[in-house]
N, C-alpha and C. Protein backbone atom coordinates (compact mmCIF):
# COMPACT_ATOMS: atom_id res chain seq x y z
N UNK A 1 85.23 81.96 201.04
CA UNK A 1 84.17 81.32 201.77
C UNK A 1 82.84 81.55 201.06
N UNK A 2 82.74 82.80 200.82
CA UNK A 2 81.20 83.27 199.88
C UNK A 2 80.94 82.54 199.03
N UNK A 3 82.60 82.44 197.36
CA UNK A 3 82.20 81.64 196.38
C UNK A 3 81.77 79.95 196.58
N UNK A 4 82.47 79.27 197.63
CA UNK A 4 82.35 78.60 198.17
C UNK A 4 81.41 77.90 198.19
N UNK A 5 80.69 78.57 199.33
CA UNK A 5 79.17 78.84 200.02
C UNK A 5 78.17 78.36 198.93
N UNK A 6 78.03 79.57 197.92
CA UNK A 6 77.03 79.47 196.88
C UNK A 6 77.66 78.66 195.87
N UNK A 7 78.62 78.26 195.65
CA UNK A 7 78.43 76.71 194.85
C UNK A 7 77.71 75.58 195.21
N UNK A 8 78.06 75.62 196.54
CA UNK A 8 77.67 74.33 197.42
C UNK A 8 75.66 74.47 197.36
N UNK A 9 75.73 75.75 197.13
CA UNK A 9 74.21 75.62 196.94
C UNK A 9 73.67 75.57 195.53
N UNK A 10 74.45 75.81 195.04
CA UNK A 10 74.15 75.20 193.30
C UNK A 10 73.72 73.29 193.82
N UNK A 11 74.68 72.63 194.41
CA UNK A 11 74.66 71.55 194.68
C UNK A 11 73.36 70.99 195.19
N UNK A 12 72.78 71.89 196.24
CA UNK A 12 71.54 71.63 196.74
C UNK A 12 70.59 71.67 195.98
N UNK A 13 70.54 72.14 195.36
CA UNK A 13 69.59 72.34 194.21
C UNK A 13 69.83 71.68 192.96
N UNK A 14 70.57 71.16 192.54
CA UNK A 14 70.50 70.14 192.40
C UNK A 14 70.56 68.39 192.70
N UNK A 15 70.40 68.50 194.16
CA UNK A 15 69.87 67.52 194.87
C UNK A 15 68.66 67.22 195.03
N UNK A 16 68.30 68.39 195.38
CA UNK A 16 66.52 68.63 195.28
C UNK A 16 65.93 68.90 194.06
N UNK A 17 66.48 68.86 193.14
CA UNK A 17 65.98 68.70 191.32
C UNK A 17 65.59 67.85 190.75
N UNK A 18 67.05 66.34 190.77
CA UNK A 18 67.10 65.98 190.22
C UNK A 18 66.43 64.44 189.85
N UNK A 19 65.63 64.16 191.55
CA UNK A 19 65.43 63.11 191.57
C UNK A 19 63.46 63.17 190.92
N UNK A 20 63.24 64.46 190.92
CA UNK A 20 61.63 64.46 190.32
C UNK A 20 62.20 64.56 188.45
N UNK A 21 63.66 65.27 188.43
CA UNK A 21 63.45 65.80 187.15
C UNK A 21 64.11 64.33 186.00
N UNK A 22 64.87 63.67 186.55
CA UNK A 22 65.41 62.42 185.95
C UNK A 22 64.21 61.40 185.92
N UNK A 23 63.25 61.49 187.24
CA UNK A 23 62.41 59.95 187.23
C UNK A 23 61.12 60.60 186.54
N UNK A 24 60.73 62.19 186.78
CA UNK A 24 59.23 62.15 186.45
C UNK A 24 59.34 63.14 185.10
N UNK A 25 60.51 63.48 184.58
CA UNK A 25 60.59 63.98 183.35
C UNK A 25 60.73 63.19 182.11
N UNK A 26 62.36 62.51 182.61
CA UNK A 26 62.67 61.88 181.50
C UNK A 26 62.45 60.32 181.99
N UNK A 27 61.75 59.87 183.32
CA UNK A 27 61.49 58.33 182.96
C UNK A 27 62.03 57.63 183.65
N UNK A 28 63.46 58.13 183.90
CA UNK A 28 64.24 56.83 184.69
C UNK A 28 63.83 56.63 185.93
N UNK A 29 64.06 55.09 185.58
CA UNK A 29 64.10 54.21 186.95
C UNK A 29 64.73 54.50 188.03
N UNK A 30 64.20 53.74 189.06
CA UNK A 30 64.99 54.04 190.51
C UNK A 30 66.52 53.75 190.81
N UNK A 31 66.32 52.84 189.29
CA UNK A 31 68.07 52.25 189.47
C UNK A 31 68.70 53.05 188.72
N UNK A 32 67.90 53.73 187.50
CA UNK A 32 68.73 54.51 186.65
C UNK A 32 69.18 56.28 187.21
N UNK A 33 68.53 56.25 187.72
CA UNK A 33 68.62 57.09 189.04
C UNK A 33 69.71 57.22 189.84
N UNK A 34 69.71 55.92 190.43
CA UNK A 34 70.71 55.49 191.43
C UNK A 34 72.11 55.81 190.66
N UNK A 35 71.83 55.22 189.52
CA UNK A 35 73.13 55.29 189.08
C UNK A 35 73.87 56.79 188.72
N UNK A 36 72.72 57.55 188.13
CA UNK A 36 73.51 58.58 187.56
C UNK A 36 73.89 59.43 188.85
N UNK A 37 73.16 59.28 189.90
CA UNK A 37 72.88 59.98 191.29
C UNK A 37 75.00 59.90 191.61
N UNK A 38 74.72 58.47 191.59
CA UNK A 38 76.01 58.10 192.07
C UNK A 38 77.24 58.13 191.42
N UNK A 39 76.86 58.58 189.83
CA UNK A 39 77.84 58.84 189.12
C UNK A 39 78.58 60.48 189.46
N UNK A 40 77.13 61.13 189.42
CA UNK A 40 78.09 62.36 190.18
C UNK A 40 78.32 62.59 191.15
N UNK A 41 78.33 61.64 192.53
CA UNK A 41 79.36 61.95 193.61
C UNK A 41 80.50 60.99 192.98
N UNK A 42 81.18 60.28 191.84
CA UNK A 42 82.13 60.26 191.38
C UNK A 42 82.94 61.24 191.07
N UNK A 43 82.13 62.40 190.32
CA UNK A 43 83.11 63.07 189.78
C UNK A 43 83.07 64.35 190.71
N UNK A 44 82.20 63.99 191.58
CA UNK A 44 82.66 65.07 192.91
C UNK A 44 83.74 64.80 193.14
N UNK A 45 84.18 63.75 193.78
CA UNK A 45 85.44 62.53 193.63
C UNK A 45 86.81 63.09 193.12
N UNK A 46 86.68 63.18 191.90
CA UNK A 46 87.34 62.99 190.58
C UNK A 46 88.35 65.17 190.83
N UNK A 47 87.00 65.58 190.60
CA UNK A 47 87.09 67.12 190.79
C UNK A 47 88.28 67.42 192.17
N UNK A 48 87.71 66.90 193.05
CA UNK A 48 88.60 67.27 194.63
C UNK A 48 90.33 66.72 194.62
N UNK A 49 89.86 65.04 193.91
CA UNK A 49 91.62 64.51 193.48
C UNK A 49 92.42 65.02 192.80
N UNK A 50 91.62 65.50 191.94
CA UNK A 50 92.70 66.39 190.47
C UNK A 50 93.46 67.53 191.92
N UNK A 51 92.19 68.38 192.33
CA UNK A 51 93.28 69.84 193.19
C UNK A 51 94.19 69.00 194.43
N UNK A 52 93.58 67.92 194.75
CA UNK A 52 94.72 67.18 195.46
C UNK A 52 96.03 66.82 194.84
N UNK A 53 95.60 66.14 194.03
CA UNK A 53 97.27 65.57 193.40
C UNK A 53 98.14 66.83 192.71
N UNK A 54 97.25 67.95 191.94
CA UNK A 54 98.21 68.16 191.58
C UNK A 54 98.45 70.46 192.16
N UNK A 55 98.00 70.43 193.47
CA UNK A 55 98.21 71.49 194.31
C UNK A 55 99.33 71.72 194.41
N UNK A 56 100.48 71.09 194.32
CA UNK A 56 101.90 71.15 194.18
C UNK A 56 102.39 72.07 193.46
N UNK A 57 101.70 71.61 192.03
CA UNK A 57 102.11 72.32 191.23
C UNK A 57 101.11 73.39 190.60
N UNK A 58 100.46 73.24 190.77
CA UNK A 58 99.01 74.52 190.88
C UNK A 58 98.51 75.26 191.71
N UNK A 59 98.66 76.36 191.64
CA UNK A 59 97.98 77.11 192.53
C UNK A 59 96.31 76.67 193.01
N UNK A 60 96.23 77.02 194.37
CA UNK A 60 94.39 76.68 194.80
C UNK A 60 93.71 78.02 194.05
N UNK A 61 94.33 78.85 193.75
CA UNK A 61 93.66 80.07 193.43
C UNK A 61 93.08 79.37 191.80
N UNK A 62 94.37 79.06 191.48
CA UNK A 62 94.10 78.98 189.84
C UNK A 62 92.99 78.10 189.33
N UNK A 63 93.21 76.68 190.59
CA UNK A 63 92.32 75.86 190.37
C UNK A 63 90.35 76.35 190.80
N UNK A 64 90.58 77.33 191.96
CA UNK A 64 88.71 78.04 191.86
C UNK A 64 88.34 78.33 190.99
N UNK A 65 89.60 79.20 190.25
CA UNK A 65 89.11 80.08 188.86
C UNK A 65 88.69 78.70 187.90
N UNK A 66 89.44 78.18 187.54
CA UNK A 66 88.93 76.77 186.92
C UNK A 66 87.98 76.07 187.21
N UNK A 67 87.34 75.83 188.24
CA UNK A 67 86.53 75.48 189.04
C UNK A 67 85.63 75.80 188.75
N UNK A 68 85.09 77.26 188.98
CA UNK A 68 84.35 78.09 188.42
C UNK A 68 83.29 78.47 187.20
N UNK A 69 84.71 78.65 186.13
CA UNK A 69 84.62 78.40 185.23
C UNK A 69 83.79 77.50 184.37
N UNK A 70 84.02 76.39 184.95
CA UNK A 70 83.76 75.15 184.80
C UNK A 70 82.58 75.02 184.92
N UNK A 71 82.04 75.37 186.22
CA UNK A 71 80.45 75.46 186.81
C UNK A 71 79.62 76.55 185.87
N UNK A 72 80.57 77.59 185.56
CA UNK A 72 79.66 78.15 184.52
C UNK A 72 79.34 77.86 183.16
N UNK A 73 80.42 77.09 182.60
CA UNK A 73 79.59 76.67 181.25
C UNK A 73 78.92 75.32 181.26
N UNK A 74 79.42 74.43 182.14
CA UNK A 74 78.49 73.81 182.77
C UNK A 74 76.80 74.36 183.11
N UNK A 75 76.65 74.97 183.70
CA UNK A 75 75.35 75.47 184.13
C UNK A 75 74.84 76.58 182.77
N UNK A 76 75.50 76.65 182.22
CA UNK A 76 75.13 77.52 180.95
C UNK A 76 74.20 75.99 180.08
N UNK A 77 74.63 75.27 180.03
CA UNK A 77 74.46 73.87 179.06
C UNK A 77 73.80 72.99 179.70
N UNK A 78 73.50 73.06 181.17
CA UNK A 78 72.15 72.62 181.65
C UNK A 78 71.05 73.58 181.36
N UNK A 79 71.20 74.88 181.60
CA UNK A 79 69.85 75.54 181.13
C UNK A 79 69.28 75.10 179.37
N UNK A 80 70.28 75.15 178.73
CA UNK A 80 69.81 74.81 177.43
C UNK A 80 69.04 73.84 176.96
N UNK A 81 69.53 72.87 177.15
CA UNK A 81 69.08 71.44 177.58
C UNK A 81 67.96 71.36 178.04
N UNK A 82 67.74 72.04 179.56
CA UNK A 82 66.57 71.87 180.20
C UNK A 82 65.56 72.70 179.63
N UNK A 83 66.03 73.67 178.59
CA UNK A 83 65.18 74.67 178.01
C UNK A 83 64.27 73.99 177.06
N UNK A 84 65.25 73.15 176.10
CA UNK A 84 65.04 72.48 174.31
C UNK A 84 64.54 71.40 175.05
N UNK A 85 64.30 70.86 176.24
CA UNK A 85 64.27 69.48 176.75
C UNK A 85 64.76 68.54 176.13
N UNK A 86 66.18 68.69 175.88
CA UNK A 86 67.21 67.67 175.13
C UNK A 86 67.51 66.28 175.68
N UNK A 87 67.52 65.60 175.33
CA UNK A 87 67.84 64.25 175.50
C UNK A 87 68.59 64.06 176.95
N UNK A 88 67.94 63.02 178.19
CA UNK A 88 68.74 62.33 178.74
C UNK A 88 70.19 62.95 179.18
N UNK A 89 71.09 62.07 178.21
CA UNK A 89 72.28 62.09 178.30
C UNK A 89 72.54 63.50 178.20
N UNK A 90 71.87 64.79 177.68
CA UNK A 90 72.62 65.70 177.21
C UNK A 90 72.66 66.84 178.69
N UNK A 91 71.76 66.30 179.37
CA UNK A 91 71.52 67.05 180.70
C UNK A 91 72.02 65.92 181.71
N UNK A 92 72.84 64.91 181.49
CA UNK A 92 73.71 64.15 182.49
C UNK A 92 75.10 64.38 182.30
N UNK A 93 75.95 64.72 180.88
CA UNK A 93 77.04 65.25 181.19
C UNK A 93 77.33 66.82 181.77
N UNK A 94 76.32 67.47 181.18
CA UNK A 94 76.84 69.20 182.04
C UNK A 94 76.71 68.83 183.68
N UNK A 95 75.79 67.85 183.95
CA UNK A 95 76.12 67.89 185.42
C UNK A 95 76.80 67.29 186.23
N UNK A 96 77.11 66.42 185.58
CA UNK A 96 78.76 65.91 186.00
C UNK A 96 79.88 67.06 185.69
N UNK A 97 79.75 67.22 185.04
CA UNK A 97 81.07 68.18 184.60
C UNK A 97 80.45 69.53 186.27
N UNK A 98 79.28 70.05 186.38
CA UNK A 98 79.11 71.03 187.24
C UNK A 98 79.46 70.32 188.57
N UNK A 99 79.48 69.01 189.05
CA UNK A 99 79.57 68.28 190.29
C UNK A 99 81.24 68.06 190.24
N UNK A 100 81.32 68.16 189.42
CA UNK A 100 83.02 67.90 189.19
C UNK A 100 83.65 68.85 189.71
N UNK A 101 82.99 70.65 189.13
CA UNK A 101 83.42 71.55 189.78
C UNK A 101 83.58 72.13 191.05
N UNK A 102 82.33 71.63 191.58
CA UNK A 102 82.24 71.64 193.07
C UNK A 102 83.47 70.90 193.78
N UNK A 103 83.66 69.50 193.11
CA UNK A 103 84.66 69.13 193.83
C UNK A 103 86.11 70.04 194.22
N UNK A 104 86.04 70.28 192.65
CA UNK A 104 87.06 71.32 192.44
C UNK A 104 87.45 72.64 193.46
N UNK A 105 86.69 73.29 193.33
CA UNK A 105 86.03 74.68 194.17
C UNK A 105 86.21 74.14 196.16
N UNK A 106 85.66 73.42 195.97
CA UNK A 106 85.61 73.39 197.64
C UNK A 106 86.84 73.15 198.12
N UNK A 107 87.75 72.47 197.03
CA UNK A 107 88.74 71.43 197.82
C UNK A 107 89.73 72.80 197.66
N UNK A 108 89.66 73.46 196.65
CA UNK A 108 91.23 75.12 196.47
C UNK A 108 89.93 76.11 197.46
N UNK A 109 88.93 76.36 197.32
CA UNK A 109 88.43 77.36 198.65
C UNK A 109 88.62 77.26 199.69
N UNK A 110 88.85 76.12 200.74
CA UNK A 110 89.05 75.73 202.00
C UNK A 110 90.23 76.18 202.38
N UNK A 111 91.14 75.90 202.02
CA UNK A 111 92.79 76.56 202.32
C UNK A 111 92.81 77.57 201.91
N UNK A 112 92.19 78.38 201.30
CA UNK A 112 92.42 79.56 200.67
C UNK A 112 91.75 80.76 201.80
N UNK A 113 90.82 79.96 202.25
CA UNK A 113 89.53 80.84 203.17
C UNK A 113 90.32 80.63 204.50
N UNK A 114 90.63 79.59 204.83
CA UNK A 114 91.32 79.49 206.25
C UNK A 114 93.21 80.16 206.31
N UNK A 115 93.73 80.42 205.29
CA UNK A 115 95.13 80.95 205.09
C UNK A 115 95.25 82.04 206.04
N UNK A 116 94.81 82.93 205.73
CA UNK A 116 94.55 84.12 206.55
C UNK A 116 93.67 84.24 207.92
N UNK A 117 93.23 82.94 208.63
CA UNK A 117 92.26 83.52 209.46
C UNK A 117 92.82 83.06 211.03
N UNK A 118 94.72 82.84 211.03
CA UNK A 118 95.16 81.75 212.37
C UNK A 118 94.64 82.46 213.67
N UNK A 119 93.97 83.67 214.18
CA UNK A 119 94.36 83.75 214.94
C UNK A 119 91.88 83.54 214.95
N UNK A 120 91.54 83.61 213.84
CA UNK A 120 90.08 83.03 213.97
C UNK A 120 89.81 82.07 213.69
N UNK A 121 90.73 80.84 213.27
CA UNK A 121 90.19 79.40 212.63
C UNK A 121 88.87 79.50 212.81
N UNK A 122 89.24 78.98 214.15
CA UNK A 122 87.38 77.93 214.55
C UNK A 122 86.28 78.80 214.33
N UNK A 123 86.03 80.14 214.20
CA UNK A 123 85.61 80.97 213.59
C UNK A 123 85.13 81.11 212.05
N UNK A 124 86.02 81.11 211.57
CA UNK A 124 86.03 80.91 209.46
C UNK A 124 86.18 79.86 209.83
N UNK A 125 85.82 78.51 210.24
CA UNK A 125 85.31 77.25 209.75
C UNK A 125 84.43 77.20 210.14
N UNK A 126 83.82 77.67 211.27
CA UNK A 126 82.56 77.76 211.49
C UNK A 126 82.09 78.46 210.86
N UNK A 127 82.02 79.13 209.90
CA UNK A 127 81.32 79.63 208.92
C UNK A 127 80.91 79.40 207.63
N UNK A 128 82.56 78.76 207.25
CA UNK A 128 82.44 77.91 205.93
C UNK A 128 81.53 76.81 206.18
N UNK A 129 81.56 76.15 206.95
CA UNK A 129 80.53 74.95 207.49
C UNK A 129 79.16 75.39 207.28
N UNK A 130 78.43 76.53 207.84
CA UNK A 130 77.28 76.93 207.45
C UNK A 130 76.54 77.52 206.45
N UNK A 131 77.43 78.05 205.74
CA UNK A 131 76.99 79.22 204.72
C UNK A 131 76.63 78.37 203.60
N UNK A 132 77.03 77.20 203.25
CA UNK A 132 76.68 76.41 202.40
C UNK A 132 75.37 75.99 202.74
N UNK A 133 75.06 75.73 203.90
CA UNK A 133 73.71 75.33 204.65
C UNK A 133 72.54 76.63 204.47
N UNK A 134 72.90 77.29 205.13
CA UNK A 134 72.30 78.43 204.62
C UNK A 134 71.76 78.56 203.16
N UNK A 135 72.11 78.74 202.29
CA UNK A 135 72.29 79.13 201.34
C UNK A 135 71.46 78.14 200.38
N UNK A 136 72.10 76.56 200.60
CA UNK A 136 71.38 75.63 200.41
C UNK A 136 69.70 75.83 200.59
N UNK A 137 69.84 75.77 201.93
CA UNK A 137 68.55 75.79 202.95
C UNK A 137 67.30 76.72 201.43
N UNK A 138 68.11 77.59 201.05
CA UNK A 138 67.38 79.11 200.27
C UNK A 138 67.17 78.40 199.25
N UNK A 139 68.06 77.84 198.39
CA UNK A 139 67.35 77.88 196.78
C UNK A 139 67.05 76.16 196.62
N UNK A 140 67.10 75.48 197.37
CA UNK A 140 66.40 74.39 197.22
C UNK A 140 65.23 73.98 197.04
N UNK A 141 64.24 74.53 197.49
CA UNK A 141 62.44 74.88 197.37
C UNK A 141 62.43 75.25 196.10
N UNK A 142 63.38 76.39 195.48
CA UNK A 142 62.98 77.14 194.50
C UNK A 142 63.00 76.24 192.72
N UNK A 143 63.52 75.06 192.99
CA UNK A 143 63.81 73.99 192.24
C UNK A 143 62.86 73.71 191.05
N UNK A 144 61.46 73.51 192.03
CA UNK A 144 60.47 72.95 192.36
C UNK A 144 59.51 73.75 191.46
N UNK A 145 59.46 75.44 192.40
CA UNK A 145 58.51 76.75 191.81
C UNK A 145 58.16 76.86 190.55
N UNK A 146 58.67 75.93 189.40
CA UNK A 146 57.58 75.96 188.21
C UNK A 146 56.93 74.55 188.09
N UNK A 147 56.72 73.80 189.09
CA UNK A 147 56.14 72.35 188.86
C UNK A 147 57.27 71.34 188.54
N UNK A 148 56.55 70.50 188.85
CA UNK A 148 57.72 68.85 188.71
C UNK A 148 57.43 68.96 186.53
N UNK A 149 57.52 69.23 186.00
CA UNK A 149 56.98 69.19 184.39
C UNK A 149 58.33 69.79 183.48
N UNK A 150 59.66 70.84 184.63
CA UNK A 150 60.28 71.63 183.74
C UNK A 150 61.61 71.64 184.32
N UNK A 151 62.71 71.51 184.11
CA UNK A 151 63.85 71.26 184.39
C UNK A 151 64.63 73.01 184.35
N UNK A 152 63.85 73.48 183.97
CA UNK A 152 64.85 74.89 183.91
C UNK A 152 64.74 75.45 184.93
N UNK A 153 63.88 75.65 186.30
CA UNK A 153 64.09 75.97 187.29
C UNK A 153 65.43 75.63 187.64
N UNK A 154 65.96 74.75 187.73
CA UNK A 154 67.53 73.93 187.83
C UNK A 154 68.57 74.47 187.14
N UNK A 155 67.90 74.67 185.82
CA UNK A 155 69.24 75.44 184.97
C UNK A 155 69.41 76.60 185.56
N UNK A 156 68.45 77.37 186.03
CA UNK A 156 68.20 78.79 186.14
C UNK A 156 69.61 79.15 187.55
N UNK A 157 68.80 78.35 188.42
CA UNK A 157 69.29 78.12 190.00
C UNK A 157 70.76 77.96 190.12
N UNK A 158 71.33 77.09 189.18
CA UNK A 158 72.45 76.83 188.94
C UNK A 158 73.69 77.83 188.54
N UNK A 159 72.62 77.96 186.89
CA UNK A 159 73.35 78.96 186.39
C UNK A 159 73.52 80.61 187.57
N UNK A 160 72.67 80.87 188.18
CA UNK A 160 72.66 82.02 189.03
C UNK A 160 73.48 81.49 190.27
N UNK A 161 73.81 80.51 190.81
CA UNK A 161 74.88 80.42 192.03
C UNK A 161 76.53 80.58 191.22
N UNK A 162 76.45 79.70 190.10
CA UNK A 162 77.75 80.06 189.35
C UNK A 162 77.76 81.24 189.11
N UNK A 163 76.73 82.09 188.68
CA UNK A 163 77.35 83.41 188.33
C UNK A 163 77.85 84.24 189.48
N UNK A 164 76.96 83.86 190.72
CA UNK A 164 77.10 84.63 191.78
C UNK A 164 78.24 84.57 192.44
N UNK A 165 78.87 83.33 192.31
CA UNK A 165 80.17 82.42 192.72
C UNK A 165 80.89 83.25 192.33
N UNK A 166 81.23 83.03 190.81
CA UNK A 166 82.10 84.14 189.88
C UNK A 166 82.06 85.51 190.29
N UNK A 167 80.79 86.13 190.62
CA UNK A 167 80.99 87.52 191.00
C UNK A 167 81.82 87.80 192.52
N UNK A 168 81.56 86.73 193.46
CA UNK A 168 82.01 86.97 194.73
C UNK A 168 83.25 86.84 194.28
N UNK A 169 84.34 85.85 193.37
CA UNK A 169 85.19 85.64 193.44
C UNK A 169 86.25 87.12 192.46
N UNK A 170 85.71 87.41 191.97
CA UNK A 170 86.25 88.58 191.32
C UNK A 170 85.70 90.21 192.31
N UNK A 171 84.96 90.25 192.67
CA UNK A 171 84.66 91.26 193.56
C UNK A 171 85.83 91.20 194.93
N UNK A 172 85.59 89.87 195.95
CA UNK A 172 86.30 90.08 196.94
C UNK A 172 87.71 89.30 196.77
N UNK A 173 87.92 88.08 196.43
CA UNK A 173 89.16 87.48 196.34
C UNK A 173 89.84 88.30 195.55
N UNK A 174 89.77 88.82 194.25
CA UNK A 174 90.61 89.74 193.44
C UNK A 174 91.23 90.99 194.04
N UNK A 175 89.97 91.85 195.27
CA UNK A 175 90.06 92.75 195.75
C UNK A 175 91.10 92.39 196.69
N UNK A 176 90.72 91.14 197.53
CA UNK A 176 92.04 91.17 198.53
C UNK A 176 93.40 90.90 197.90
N UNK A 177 93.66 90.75 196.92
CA UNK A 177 94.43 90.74 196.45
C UNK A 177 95.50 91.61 196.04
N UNK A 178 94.53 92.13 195.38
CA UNK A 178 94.90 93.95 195.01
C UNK A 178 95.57 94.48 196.98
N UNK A 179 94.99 94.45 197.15
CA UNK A 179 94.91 94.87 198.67
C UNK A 179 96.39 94.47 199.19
N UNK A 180 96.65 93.30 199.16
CA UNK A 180 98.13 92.78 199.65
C UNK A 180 98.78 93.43 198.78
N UNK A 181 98.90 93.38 197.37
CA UNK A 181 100.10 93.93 197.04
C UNK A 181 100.14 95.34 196.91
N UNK A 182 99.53 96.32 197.39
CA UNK A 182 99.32 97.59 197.65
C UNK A 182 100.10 98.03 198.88
């Protein structure tokens, strides 16, 4: 639920980034905008189908770790970018690839977070439901905190929910783990 949580707020923040940092950085139009806007709830899309179709044969665990992963060198390669102020395109694929992960992440966290909780469902979903909100709610402003002029607030934000993601997920999921087979 934690790693979860703070991906989903990587997300917020880049919701609240991207529309000063695409139109009043690099230029684009409202349509060019639109588009890339809408390109990555594609591969939000794209991210969630892959752990759909192929959960069968993949573990949800394996696919967070991938997930993850993913969001982190992803968000490693938006900071850069937003650092060198690299071209356009070069700060539109890491974030597809990071929106991709989200898809990823949410869709193997949800069953994974609710597995264990039958006798609290409505409980741990009521939580998973908020904590993303929460959390959101927090680093979305912080986007912003060096002026509409610099895109690395975003890398920064990013890169620090992925890491934090990664840490929750090796701190407590690993731990419960350990834990069962003990």
């Amino acid at each position: 639920m934690l790693a979860q949580g703070i991906m989903i707020a990587g997300v917020f923040a880049y919701v609240s980034g991207t529309p000063f940092i695409y139109q009043n950085i690099y230029g684009a139009s409202p349509t060019l905008f639109a588009l890339l806007f809408g390109s990555n709830g594609i591969s939000l899309i794209i991210g969630s189908q892959i752990v759909g179709r192929a959960s069968h044969r993949i573990s949800e665990r394996a696919f967070l770790l991938f997930g993850l992963w993913m969001a982190m060198i992803a968000s490693v390669a938006v900071l850069i970018v937003a650092y060198v102020h690299g071209p356009l395109f070069t700060l539109v694929i890491p974030l597809f690839v990071f929106v991709a992960s989200i898809g990823m992440t949410s869709t193997a966290a949800f069953p994974l977070a609710m597995e264990s909780q039958a006798k609290m469902a409505g409980s741990a979903a009521a939580l998973l439901g908020v904590i993303p909100f929460l959390l959101g709610a927090v680093v979305s402003p912080l986007v912003g905190i060096a002026g509409e002029d610099t895109a690395v607030p975003l890398g920064v934000i990013i890169l620090a929910t992925s890491a934090a993601a990664m840490l929750a997920y090796f701190l407590l999921v690993r731990r419960g783990r350990t834990a069962e087979q003990a």
